[in-house]
C-alpha atoms as a PDB file:
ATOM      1  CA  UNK A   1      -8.245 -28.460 -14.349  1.00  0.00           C
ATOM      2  CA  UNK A   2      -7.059 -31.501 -12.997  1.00  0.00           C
ATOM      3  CA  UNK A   3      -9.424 -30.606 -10.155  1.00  0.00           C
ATOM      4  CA  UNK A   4     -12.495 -31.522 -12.438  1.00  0.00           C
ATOM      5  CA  UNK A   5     -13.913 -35.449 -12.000  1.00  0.00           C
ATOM      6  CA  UNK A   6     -16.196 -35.654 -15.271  1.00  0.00           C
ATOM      7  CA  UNK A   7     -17.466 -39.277 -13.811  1.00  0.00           C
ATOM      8  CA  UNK A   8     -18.320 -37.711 -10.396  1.00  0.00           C
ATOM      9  CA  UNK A   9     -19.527 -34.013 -11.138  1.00  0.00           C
ATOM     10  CA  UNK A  10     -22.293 -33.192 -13.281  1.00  0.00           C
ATOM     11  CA  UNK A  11     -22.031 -30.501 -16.021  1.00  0.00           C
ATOM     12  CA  UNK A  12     -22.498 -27.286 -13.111  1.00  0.00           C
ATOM     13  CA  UNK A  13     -20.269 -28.331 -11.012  1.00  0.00           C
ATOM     14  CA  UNK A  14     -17.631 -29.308 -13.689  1.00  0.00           C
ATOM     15  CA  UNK A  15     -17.801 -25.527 -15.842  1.00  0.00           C
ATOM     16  CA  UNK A  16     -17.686 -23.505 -11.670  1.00  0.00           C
ATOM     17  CA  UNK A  17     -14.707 -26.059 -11.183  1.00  0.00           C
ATOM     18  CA  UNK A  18     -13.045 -24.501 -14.359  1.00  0.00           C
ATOM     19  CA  UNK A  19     -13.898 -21.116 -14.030  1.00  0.00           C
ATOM     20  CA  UNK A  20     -12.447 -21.350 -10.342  1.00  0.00           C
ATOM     21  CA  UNK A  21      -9.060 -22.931 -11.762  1.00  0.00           C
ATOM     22  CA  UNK A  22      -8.481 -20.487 -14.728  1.00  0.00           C
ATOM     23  CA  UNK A  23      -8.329 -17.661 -12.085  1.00  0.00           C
ATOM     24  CA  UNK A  24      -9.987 -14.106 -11.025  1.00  0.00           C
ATOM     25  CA  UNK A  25     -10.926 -13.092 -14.573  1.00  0.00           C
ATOM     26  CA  UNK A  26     -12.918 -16.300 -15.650  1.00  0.00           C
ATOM     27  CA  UNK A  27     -14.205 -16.013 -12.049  1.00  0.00           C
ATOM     28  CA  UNK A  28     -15.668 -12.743 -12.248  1.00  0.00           C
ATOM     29  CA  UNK A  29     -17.615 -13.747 -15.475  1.00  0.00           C
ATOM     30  CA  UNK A  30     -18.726 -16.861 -14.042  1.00  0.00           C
ATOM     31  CA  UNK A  31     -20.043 -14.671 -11.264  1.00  0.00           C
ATOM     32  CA  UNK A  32     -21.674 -12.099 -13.957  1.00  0.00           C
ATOM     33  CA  UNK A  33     -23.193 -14.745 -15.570  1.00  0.00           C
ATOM     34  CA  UNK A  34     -24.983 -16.196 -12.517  1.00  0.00           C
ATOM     35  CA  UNK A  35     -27.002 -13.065 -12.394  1.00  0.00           C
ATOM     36  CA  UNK A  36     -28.342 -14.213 -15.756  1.00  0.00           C
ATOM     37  CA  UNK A  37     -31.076 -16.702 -14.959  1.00  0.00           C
ATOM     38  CA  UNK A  38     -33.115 -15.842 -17.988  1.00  0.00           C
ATOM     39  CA  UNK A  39     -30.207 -17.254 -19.912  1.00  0.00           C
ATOM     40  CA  UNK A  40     -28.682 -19.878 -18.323  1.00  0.00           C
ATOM     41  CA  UNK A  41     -30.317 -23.033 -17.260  1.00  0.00           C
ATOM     42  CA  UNK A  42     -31.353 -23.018 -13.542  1.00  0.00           C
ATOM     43  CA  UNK A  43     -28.428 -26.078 -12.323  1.00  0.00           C
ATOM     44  CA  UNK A  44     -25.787 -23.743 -14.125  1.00  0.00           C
ATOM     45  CA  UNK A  45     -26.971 -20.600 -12.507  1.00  0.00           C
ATOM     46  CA  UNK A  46     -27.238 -21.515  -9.115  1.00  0.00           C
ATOM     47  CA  UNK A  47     -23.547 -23.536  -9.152  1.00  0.00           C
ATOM     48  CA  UNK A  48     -22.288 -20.225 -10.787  1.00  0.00           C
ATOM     49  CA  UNK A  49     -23.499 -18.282  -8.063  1.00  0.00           C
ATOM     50  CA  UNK A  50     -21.193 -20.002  -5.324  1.00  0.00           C
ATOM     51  CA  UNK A  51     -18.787 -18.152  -7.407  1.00  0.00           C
ATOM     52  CA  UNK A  52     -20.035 -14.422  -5.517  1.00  0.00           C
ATOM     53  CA  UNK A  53     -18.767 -15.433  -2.156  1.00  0.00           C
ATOM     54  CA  UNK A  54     -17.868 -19.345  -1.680  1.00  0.00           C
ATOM     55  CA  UNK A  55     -14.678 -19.561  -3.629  1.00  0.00           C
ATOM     56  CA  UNK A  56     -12.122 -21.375  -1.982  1.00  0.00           C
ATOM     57  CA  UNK A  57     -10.547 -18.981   0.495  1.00  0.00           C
ATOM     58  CA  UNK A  58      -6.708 -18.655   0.885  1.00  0.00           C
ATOM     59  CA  UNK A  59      -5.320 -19.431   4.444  1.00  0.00           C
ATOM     60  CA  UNK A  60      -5.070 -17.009   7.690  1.00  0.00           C
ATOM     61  CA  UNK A  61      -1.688 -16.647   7.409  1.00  0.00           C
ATOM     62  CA  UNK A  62      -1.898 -14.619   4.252  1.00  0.00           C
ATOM     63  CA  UNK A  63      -4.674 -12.367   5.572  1.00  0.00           C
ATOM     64  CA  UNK A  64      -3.074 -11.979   8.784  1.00  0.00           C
ATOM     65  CA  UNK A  65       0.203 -10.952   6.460  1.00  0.00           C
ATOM     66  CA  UNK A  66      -1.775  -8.835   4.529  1.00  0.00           C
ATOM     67  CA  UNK A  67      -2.786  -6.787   7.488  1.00  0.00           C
ATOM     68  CA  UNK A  68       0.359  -6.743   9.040  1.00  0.00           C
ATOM     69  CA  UNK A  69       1.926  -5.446   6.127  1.00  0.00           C
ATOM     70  CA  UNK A  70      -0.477  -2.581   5.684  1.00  0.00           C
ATOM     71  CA  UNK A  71      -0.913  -1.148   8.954  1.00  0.00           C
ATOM     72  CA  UNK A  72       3.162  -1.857  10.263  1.00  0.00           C
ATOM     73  CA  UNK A  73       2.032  -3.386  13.649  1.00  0.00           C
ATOM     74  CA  UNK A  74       0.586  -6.911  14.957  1.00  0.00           C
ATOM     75  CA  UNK A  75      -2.879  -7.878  13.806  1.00  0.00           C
ATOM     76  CA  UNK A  76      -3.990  -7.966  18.108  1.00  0.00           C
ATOM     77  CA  UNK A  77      -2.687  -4.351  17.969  1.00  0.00           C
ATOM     78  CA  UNK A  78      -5.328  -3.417  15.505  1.00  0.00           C
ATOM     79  CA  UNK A  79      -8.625  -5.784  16.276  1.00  0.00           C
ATOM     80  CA  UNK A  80      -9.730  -7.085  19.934  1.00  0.00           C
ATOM     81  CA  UNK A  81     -10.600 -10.240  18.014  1.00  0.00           C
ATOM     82  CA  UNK A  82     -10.457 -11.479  14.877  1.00  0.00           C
ATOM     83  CA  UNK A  83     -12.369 -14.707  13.433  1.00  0.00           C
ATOM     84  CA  UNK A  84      -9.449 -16.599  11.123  1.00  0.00           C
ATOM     85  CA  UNK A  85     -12.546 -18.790   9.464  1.00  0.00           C
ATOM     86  CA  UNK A  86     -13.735 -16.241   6.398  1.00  0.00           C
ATOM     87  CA  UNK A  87     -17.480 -15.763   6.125  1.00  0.00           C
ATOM     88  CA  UNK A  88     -16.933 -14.668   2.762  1.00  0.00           C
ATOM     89  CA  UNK A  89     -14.464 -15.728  -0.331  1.00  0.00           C
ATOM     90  CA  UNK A  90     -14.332 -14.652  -3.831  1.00  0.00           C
ATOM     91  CA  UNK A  91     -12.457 -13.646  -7.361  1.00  0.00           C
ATOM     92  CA  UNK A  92     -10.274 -10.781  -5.805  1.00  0.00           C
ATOM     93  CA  UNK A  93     -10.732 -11.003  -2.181  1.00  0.00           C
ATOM     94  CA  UNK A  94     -12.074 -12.082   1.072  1.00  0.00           C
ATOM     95  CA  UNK A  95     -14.462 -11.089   4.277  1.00  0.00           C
ATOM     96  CA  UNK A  96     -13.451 -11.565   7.815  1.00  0.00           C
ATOM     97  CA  UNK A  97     -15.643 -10.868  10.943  1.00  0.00           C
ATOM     98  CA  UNK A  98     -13.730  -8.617  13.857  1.00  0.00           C
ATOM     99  CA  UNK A  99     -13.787  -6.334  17.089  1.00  0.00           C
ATOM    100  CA  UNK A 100     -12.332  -3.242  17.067  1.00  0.00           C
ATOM    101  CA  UNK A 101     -10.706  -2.403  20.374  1.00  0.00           C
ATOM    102  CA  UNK A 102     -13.080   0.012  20.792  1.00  0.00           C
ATOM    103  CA  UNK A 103     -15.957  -2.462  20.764  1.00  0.00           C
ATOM    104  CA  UNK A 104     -16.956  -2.080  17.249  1.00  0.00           C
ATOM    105  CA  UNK A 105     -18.353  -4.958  15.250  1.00  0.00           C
ATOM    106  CA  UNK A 106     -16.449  -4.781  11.790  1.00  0.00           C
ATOM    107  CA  UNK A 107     -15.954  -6.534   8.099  1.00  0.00           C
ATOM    108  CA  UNK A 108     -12.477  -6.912   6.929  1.00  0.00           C
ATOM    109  CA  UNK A 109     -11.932  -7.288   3.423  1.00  0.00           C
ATOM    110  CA  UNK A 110      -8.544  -8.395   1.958  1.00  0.00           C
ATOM    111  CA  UNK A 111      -7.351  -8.534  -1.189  1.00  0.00           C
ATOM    112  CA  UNK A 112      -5.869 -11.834  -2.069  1.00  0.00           C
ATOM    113  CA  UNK A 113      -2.036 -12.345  -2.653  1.00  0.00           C
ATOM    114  CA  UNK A 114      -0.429 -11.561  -5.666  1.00  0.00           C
ATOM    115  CA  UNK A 115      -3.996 -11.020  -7.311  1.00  0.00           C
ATOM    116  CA  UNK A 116      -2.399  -7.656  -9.248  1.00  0.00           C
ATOM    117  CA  UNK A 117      -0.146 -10.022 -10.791  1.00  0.00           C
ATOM    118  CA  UNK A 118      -2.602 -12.584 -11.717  1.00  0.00           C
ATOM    119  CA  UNK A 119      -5.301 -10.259 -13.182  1.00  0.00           C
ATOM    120  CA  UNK A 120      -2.518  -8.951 -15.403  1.00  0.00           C
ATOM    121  CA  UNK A 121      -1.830 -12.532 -16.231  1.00  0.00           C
ATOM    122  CA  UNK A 122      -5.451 -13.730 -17.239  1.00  0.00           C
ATOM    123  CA  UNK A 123      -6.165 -10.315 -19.015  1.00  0.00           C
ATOM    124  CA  UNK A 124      -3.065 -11.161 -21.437  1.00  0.00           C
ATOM    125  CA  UNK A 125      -4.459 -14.631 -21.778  1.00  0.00           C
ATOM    126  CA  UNK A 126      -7.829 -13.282 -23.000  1.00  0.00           C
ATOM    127  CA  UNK A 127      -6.597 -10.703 -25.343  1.00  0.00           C
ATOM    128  CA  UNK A 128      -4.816 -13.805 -26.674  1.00  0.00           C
ATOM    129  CA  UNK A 129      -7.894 -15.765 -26.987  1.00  0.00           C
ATOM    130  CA  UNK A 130      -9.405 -12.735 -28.363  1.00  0.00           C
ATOM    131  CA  UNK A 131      -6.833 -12.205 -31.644  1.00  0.00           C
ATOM    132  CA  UNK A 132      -6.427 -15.871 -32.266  1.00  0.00           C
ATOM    133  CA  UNK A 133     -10.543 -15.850 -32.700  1.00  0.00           C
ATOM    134  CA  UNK A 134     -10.412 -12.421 -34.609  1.00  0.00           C
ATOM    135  CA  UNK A 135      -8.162 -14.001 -36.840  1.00  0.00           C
ATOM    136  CA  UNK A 136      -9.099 -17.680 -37.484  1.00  0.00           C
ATOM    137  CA  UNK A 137     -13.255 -17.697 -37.197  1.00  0.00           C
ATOM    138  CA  UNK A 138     -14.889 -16.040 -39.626  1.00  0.00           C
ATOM    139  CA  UNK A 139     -17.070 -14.335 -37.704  1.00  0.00           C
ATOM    140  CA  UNK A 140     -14.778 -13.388 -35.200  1.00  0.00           C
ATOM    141  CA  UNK A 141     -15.086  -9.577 -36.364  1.00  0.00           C
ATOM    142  CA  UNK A 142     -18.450  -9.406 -35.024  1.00  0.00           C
ATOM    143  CA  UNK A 143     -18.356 -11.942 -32.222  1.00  0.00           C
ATOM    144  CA  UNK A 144     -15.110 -10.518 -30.555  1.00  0.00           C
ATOM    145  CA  UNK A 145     -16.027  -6.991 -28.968  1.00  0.00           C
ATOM    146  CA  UNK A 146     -12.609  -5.137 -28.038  1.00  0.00           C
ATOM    147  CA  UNK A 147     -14.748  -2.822 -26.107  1.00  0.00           C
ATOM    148  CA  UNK A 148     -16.167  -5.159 -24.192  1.00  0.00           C
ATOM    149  CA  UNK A 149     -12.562  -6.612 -23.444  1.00  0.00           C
ATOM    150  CA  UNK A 150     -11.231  -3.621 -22.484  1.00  0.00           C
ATOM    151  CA  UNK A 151     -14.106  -2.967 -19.904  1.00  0.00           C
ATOM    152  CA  UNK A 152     -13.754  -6.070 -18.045  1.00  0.00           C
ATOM    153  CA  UNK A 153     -10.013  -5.001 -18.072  1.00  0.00           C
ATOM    154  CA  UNK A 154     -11.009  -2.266 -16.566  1.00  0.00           C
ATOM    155  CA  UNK A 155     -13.398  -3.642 -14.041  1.00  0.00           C
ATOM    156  CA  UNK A 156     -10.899  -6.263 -12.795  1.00  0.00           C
ATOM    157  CA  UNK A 157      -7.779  -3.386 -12.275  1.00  0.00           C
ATOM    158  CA  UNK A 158     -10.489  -1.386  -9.910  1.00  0.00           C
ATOM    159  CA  UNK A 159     -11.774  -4.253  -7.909  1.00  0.00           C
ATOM    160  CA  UNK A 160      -8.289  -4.649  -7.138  1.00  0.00           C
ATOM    161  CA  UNK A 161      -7.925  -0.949  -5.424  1.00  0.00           C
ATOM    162  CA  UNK A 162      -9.976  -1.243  -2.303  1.00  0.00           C
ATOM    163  CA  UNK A 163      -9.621   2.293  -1.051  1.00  0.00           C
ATOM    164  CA  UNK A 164     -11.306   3.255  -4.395  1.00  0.00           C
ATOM    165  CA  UNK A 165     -13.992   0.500  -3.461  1.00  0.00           C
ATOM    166  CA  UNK A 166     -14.412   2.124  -0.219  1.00  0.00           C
ATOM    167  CA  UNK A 167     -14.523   5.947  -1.607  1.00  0.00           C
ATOM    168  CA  UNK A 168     -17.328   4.436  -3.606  1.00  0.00           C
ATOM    169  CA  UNK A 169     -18.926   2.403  -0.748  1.00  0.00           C
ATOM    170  CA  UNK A 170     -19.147   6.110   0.916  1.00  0.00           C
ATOM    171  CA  UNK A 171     -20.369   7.836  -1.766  1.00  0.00           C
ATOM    172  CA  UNK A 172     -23.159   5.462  -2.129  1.00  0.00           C
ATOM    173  CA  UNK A 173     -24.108   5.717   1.308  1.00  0.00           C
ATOM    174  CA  UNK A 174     -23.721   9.896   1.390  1.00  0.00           C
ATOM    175  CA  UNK A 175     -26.258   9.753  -1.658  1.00  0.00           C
ATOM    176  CA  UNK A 176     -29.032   7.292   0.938  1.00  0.00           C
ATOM    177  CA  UNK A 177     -28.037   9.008   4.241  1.00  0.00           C
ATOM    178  CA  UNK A 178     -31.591   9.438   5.436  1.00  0.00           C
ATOM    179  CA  UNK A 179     -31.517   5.650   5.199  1.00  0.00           C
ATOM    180  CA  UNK A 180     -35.171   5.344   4.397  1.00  0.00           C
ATOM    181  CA  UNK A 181     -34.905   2.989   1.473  1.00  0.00           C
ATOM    182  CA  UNK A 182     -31.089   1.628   1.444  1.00  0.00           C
ATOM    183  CA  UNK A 183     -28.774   1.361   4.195  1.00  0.00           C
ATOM    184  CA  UNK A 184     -25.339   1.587   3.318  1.00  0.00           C
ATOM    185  CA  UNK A 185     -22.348   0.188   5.880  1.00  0.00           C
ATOM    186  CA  UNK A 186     -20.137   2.905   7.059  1.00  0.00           C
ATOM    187  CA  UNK A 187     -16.463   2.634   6.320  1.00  0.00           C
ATOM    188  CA  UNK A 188     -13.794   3.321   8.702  1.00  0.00           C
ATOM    189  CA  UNK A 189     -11.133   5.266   7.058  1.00  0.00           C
ATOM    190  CA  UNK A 190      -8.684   5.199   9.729  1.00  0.00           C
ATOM    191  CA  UNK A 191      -8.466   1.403   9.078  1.00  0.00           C
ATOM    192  CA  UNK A 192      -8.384   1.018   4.918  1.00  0.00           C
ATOM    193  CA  UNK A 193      -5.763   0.620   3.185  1.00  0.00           C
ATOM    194  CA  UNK A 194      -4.980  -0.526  -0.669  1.00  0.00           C
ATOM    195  CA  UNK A 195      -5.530  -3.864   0.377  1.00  0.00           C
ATOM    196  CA  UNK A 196      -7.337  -3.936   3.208  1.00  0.00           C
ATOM    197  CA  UNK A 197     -11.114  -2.493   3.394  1.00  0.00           C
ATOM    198  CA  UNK A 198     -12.746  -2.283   6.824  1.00  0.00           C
ATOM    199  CA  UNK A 199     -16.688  -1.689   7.230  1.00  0.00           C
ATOM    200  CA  UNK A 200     -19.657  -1.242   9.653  1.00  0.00           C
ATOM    201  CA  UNK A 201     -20.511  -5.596  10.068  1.00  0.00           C
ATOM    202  CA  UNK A 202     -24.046  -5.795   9.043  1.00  0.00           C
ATOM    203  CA  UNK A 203     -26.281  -8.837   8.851  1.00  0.00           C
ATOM    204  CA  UNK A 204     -29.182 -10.125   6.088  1.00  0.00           C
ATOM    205  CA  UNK A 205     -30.626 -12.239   3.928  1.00  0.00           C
ATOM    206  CA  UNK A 206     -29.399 -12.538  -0.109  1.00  0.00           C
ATOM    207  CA  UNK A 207     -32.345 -11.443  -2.133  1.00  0.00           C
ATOM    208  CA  UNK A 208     -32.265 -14.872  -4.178  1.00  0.00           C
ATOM    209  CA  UNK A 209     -32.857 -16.743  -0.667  1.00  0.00           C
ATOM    210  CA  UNK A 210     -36.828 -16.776  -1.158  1.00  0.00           C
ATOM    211  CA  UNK A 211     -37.048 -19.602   1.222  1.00  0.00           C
ATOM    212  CA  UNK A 212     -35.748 -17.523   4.817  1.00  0.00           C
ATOM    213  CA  UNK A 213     -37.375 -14.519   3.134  1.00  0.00           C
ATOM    214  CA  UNK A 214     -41.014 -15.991   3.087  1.00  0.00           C
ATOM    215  CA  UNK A 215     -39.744 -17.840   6.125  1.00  0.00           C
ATOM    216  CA  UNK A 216     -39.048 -14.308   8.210  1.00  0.00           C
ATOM    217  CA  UNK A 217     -42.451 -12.705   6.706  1.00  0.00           C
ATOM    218  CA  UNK A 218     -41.264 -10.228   3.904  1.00  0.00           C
ATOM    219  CA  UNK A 219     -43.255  -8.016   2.024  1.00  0.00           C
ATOM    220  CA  UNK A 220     -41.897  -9.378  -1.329  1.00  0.00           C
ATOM    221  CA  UNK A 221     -44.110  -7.264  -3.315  1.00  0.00           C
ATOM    222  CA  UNK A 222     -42.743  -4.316  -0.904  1.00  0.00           C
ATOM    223  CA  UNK A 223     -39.330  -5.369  -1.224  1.00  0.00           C
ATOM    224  CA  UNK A 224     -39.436  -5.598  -5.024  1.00  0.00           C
ATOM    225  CA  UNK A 225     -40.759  -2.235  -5.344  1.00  0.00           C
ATOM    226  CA  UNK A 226     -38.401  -0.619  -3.294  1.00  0.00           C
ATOM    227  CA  UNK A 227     -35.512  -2.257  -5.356  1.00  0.00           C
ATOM    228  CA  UNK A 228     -36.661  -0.809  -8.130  1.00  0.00           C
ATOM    229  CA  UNK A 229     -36.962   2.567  -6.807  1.00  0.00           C
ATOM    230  CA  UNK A 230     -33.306   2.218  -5.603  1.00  0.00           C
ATOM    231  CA  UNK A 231     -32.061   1.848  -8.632  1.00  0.00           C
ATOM    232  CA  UNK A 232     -33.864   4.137 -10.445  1.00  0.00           C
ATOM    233  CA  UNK A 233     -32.922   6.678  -7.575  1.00  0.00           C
ATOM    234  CA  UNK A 234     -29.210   5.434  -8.265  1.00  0.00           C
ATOM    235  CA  UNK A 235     -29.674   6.136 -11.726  1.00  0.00           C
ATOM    236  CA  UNK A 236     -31.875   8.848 -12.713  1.00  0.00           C
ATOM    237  CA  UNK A 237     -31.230  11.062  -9.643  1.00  0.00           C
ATOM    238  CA  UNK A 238     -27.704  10.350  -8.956  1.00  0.00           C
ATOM    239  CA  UNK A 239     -25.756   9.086 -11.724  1.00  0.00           C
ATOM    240  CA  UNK A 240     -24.278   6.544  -9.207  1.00  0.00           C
ATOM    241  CA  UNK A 241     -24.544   3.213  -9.346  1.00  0.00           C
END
């Protein structure tokens, strides 16, 4: 927290500042509640949402280790090229653009170091939080939801597996194969690993961008309907989501 420069950063930047230096967990529910812009005023929700992908990233060294580690050989055995700046960086991991040697255009997604170890650590630290509360605030019975605790617990220990991520990733696209409303990257198995994901590169806007996506000439009230539809297809049809 020493980070944190109450005379120089207003309230925003001062709680993502926190959230960022307590670790993954209070990361990942920063980034949940950025999602929540009926609840949260609008300067909190938008500095919460650099939390999704513009955490600061850890250094090439550690992703080219990573790799290295995972696959037994040299990183330039693996890719043709590989960009060391990340395009992506968040709670649990990282996205780096690549070449196959084969041509392909890829997404590699690495886990960050020791980030088993410090989910474990921050998940201890919460159920701590948790009893102390239970026990000292009176309404601490209602307030405190084990359940809840336990399924963030959860959450955070399969975010961590990124073959599992990638089984899902598949299964997801398998369900939209005739790509007509939702196209899904593919996933190269040959080159996953627990901590190392790679994927089909694919390039777009983020839906809360309005500004490029009335810029480019969307159909917004297109768009919204076929978000809808996907999830209700994800839900009602195929229990997958």
């Amino acid at each position: 927290l020493s980070l944190i420069k109450p005379k120089k950063n207003n309230r925003a930047i001062r709680l993502r500042l926190a959230l960022e230096s307590l670790g993954p967990i209070f990361i990942k529910f920063g980034q949940m509640l950025s999602t929540r812009k009926d609840l949260l005023p609008n300067d909190i929700a938008i500095e919460l949402s650099k939390l999704q992908d513009k955490v600061p990233p850890f250094e090439f060294k550690k992703v080219k280790q990573t790799i290295e580690n995972a696959y037994s050989k040299k990183i330039s055995s693996v890719f043709k090229e590989f960009n060391e700046k990340p395009v992506a960086s968040a709670s649990v991991a990282q996205v780096h653009f690549a070449i196959l040697h084969n041509g392909e255009k890829v997404a590699v997604k690495t886990l960050r170091p020791n980030i088993e170890s410090e989910v474990k650590k921050d998940i201890k630290l919460l159920h701590l939080i948790a009893n102390i509360l239970y026990k000292i605030w009176s309404d601490g019975k209602r307030s405190v939801s084990y359940t809840h605790l336990r399924a963030h617990e959860t959450l955070m220990n399969l975010v961590c597996r990124l073959l599992l991520e990638a089984g899902h990733c598949s299964h997801l696209g398998e369900n939209f194969k005739d790509k007509k409303l939702l196209i899904v990257p593919n996933i190269f198995w040959d080159y996953c690993h627990e901590k190392v994901m790679v994927m089909e590169r694919m390039d777009g806007i983020p839906i809360s961008n309005l500004d490029v996506i009335k810029k480019n000439k969307i159909n917004l009230p297109k768009l919204a309907k076929n978000g809808v539809e996907i999830f209700f297809t994800q839900v009602f049809r195929d229990g997958f989501f």
